[in-house]
Protein backbone atom coordinates (compact mmCIF):
# COMPACT_ATOMS: atom_id res chain seq x y z
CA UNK A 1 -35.49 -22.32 -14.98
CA UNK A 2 -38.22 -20.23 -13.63
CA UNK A 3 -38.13 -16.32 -14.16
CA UNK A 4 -36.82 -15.04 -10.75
CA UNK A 5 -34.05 -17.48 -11.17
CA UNK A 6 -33.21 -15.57 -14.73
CA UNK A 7 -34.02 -12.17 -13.76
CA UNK A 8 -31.53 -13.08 -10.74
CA UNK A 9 -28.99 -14.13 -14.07
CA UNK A 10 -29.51 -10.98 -15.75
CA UNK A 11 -28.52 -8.98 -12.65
CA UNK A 12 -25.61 -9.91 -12.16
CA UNK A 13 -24.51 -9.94 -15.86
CA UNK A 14 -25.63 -6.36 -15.37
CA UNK A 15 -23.39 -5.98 -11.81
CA UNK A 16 -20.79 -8.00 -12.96
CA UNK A 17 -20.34 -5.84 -16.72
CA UNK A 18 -19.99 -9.32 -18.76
CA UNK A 19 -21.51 -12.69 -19.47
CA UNK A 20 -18.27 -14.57 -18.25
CA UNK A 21 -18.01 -13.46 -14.94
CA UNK A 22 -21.61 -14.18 -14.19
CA UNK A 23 -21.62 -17.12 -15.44
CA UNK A 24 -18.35 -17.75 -13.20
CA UNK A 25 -20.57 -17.00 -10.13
CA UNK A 26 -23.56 -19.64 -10.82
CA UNK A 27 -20.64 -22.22 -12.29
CA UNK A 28 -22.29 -22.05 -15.54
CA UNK A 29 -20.26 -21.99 -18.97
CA UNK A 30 -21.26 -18.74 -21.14
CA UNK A 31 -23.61 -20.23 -23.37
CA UNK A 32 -25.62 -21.92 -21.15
CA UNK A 33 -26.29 -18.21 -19.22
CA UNK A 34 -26.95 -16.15 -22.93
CA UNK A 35 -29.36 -18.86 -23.48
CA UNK A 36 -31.80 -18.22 -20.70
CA UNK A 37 -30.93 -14.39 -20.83
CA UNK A 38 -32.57 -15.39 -24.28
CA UNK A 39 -35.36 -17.39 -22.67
CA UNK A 40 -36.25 -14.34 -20.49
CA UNK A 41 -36.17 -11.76 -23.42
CA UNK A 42 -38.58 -14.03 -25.20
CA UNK A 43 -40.64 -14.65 -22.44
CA UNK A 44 -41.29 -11.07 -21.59
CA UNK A 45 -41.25 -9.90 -25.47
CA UNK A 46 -38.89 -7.34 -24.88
CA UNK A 47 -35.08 -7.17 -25.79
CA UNK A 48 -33.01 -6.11 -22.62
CA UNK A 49 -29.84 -6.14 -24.20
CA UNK A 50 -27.79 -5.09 -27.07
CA UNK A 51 -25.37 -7.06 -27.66
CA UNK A 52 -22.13 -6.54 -30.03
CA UNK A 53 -19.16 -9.02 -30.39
CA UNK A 54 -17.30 -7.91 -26.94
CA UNK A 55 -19.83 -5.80 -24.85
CA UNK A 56 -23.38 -5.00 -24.74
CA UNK A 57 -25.56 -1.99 -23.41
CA UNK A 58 -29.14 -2.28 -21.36
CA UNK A 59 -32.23 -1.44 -23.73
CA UNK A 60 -34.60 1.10 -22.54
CA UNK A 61 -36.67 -1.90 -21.27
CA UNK A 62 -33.68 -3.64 -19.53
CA UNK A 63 -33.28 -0.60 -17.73
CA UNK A 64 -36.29 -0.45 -16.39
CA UNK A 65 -36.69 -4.43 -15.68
CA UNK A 66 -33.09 -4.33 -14.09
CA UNK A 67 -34.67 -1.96 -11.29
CA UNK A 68 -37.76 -4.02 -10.76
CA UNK A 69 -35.99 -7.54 -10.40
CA UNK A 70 -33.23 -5.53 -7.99
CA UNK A 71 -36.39 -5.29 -5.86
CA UNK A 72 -37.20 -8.38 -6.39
CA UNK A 73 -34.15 -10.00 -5.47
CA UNK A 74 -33.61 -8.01 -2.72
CA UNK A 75 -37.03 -9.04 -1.09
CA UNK A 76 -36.78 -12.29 -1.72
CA UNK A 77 -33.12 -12.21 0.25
CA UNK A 78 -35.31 -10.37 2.94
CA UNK A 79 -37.64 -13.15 3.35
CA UNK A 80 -34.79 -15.54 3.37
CA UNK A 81 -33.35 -13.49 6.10
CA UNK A 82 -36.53 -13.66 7.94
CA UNK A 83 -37.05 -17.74 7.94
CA UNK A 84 -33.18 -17.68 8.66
CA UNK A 85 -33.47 -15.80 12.28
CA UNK A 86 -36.29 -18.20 13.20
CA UNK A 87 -34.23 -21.13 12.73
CA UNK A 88 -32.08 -22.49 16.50
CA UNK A 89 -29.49 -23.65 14.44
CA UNK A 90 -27.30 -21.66 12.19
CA UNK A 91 -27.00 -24.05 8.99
CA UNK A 92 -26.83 -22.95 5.07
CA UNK A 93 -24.28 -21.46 2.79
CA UNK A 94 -22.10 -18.64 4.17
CA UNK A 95 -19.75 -16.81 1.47
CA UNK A 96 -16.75 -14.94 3.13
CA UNK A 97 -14.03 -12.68 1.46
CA UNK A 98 -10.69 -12.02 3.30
CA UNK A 99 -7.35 -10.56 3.27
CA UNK A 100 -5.15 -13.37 2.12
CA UNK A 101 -3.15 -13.55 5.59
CA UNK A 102 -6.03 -12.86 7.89
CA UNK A 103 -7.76 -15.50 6.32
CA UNK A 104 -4.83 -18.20 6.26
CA UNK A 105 -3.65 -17.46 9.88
CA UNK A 106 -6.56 -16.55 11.92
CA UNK A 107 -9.87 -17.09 10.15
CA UNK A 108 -9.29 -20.88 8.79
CA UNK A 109 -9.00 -22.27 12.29
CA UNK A 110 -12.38 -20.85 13.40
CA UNK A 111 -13.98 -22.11 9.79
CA UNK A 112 -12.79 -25.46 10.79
CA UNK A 113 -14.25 -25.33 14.33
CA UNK A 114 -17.60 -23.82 13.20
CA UNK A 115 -18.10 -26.57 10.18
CA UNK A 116 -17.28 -29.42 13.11
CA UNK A 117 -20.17 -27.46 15.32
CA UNK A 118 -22.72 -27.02 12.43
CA UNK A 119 -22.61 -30.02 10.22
CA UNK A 120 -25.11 -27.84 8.10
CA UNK A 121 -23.24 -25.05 7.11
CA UNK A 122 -21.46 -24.75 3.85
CA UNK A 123 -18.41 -21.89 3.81
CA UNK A 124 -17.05 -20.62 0.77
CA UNK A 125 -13.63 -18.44 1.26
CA UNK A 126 -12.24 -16.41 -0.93
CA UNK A 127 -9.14 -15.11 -0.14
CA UNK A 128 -7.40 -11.69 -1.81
CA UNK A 129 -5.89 -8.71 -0.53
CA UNK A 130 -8.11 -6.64 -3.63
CA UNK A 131 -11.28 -5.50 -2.16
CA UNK A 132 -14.61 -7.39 -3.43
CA UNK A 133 -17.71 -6.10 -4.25
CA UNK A 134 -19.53 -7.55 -1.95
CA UNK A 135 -22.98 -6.78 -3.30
CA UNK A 136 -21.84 -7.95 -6.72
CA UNK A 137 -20.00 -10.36 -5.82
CA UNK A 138 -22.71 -12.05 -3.81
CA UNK A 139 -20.60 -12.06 -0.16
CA UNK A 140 -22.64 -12.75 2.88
CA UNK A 141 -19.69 -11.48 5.01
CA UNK A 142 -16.29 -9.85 4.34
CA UNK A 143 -13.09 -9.12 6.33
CA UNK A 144 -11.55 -5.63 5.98
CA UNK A 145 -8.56 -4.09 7.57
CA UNK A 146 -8.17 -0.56 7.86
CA UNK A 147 -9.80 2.52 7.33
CA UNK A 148 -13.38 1.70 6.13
CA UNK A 149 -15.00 3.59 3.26
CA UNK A 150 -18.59 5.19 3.15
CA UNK A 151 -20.73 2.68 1.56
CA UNK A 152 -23.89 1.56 2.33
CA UNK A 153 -22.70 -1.79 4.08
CA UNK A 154 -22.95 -2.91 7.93
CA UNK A 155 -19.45 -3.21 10.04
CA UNK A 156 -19.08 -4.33 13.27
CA UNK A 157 -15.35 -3.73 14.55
CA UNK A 158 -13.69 -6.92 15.51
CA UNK A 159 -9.99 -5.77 16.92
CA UNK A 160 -8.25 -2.50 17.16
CA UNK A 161 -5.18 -2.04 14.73
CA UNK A 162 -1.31 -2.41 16.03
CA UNK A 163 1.90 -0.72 14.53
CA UNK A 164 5.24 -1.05 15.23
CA UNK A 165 8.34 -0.37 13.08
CA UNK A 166 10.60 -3.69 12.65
CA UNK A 167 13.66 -4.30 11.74
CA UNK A 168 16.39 -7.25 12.11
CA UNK A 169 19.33 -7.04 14.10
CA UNK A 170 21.70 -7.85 10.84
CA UNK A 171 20.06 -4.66 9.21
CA UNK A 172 20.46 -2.73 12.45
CA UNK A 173 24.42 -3.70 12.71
CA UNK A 174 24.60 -2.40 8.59
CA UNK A 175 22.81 0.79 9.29
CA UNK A 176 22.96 1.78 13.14
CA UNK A 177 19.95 2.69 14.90
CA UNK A 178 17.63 5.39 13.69
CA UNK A 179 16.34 7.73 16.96
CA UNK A 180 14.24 9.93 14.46
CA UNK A 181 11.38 9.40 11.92
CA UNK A 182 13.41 11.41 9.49
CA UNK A 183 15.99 9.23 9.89
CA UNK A 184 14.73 6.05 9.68
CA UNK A 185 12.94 7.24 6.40
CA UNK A 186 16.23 7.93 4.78
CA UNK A 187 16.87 3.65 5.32
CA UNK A 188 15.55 1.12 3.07
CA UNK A 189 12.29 0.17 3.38
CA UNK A 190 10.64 -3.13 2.64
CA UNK A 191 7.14 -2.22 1.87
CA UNK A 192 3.60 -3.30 0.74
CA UNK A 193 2.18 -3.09 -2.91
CA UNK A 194 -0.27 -4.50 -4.75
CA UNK A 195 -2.70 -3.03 -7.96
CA UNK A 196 -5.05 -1.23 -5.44
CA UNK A 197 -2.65 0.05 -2.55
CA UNK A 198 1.04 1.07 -1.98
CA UNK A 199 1.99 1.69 2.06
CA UNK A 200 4.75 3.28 1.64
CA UNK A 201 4.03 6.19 4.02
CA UNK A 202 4.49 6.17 8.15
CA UNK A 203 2.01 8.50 9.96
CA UNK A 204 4.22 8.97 13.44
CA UNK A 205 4.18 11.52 15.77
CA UNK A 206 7.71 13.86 15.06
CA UNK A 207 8.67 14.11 18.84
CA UNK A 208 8.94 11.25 21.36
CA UNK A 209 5.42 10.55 23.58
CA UNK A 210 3.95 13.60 21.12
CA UNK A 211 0.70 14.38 19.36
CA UNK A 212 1.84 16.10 16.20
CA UNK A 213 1.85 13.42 13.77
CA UNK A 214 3.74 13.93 10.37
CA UNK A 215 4.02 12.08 7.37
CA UNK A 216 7.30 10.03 6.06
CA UNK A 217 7.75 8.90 2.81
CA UNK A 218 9.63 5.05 2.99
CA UNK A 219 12.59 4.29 0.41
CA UNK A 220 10.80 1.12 -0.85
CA UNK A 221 13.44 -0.72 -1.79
CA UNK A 222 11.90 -3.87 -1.79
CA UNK A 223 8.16 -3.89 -2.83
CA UNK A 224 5.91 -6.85 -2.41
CA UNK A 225 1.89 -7.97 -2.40
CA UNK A 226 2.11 -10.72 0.09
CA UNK A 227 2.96 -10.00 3.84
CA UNK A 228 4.50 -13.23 4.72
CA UNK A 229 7.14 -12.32 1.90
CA UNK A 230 7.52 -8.61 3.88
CA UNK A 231 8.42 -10.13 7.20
CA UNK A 232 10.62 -12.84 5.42
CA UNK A 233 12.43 -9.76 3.83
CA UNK A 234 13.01 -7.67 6.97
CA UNK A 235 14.35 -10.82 8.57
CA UNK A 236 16.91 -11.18 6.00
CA UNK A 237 17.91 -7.57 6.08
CA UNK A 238 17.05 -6.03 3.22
CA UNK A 239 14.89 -3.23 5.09
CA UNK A 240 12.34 -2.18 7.89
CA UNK A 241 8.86 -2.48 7.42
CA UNK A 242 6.40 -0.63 9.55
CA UNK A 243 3.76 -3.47 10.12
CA UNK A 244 0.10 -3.89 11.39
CA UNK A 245 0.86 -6.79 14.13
CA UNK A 246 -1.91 -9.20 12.70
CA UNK A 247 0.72 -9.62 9.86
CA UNK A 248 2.68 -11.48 12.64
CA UNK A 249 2.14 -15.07 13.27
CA UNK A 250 4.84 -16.05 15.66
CA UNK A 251 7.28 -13.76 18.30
CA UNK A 252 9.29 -11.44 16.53
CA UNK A 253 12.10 -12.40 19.27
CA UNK A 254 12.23 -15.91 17.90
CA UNK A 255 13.05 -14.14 13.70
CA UNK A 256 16.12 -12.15 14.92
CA UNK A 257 13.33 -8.93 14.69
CA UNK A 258 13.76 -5.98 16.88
CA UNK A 259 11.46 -2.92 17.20
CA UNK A 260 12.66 0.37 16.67
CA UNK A 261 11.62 4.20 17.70
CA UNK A 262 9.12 2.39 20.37
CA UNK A 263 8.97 6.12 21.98
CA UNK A 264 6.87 7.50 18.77
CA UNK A 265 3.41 7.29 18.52
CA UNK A 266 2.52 5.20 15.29
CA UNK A 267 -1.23 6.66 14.29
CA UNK A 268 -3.96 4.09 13.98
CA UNK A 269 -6.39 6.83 13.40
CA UNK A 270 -9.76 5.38 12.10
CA UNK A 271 -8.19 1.86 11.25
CA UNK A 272 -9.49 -1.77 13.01
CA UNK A 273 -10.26 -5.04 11.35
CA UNK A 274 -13.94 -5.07 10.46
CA UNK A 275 -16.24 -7.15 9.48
CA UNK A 276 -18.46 -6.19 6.74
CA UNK A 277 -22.10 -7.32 5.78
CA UNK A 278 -24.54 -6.14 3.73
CA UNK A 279 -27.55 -6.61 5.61
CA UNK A 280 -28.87 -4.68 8.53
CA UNK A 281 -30.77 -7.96 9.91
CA UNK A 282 -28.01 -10.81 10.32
CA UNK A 283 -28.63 -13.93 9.44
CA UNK A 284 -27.94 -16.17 12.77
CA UNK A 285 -25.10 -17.93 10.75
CA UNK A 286 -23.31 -14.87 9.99
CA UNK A 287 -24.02 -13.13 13.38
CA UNK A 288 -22.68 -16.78 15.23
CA UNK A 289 -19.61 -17.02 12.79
CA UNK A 290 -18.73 -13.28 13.31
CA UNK A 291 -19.09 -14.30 17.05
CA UNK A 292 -16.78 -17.24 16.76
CA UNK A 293 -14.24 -15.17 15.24
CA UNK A 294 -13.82 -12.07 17.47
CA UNK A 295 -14.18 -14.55 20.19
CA UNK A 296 -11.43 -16.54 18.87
CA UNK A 297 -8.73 -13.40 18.13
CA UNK A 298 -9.36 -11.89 22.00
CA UNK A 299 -9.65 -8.56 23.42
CA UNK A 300 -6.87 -7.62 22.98
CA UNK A 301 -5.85 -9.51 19.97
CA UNK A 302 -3.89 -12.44 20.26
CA UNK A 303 -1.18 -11.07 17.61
CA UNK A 304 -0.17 -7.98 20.07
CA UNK A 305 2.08 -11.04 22.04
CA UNK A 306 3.81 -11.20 19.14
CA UNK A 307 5.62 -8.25 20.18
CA UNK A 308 6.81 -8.24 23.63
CA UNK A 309 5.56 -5.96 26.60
CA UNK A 310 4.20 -3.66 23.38
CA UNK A 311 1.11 -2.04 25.83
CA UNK A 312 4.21 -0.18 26.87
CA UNK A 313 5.63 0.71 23.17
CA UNK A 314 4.40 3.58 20.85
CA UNK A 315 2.87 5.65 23.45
């Protein structure tokens, strides 16, 4: 294995904060990475890390080193970059990170299109409503929904975000029909929750057609990480869920789902779906498939029919 190659392997054990999950990236078992981490070390007569039985610590050398093959890495990504926007036709390896949902509904049909149109591209998905590190993590191109944070990545905003508040007709007959944020937020609520992120909070304006916005606190009742399983629980009843319409994948008409306080403005301050990259200079095969996609959901997005006549609701 030549040196960049295991400079590039000490990186990301570096990055990644243990041998395992490096080794998980390259599909490499553990000892087959510690032994060319062991091959570099004796190769450049210096020790770069100390290791104990369950973590290890850079040396003063590895410190330094880790900048210089950073650089290293980084240009040689840069001069792949470079060959890449020279070539007609996109073709090599693209790794994407998604929203589980997003990815299932809306971003596997374009995949499957864009493979059929460029027999020489390779996709890897990964799919997971926890936010990667891209960078780390070695994504070419990630999917975020949202407000985005300050970082020094690249997004390009694919589709503007759409609330409503939902509820089915069953729980409407149980509980009447709320006409005021404060007292739909004294209903159940069937809300989203997973390790990184609870929404269990409405931003809506307090008066109908107004532009004070206040914040409710939802009774989350029900609490779940996957949004298929939210909409399947407001069908059934056991709460409303105030949902971004991408979560949607079929009329809510057809599920027995009604919308309620449509005369509130829902705030979507900030929030689109994005898509993220870490380089300035795309790559033609990220810049097409990023193409293909927004292409694909529409202007507006396709999910909005989900809802009927709703460029009329929460305004």
């Amino acid at each position: 294995m030549s040196i960049t190659n295991q400079l590039s392997l000490f990186l990301d054990v570096v990055q990644q904060g243990s041998f395992s999950k490096a080794a998980a990236l390259h599909d490499m078992d553990n000892s087959s990475l510690s032994k060319q981490i062991k091959k570099l070390e004796a190769g450049l007569g210096v020790q770069l890390l100390n290791r104990s039985t369950r973590s290890f610590s850079l040396t003063p050398a590895g410190e330094e080193i880790l900048q210089q093959a950073q650089l290293l890495i980084d240009t040689l990504s840069n001069i792949r970059n470079i060959a890449d926007s020279y070539q007609s036709t996109p073709k090599g390896t693209i790794r994407i990170t998604s929203p589980v949902f997003l990815g299932q509904e809306y971003l596997q049909p374009v995949i499957s299109r864009f493979m059929q149109k460029y027999p020489d591209v390779k996709v890897t998905l990964s799919l997971d409503d926890k936010k990667a590190d891209i960078i780390a993590d070695h994504y070419d191109l990630a999917f975020r929904i949202g407000k985005l944070e300050e970082s020094n990545l690249i997004a390009k905003k694919i589709a503007n975000t759409h609330f409503a508040v939902i509820a089915s007709k069953s729980f409407i007959e149980k509980h009447g029909t709320p006409t005021t944020p404060e007292a739909l937020a004294e209903l159940p609520a069937v809300v989203y929750s997973n390790a990184d992120t609870t929404l269990d909070q409405m931003w809506m304006s307090d008066k109908p057609h107004g532009d004070n916005f206040k914040t409710y606190k939802m009774k989350g009742n029900y609490k779940v990480s996957d949004v298929r399983m939210m909409v399947a629980g407001v069908r059934d009843g056991l709460g409303y869920a105030v949902i971004d319409l991408y979560n949607l994948n079929q009329n809510i008409e057809e599920q027995g789902i009604v919308t309620l306080l449509t005369d509130h403005v829902i705030s979507s301050k900030d929030r689109a779906v994005y898509a993220v990259y870490p380089h300035r200079k795309q790559t033609p095969l990220v810049r097409e498939f990023i193409q293909a996609f927004q292409d694909d959901i529409g202007d507006p997005p396709r999910w909005v029919s989900h809802v009927p006549n709703y460029a009329l609701l929460y305004r």
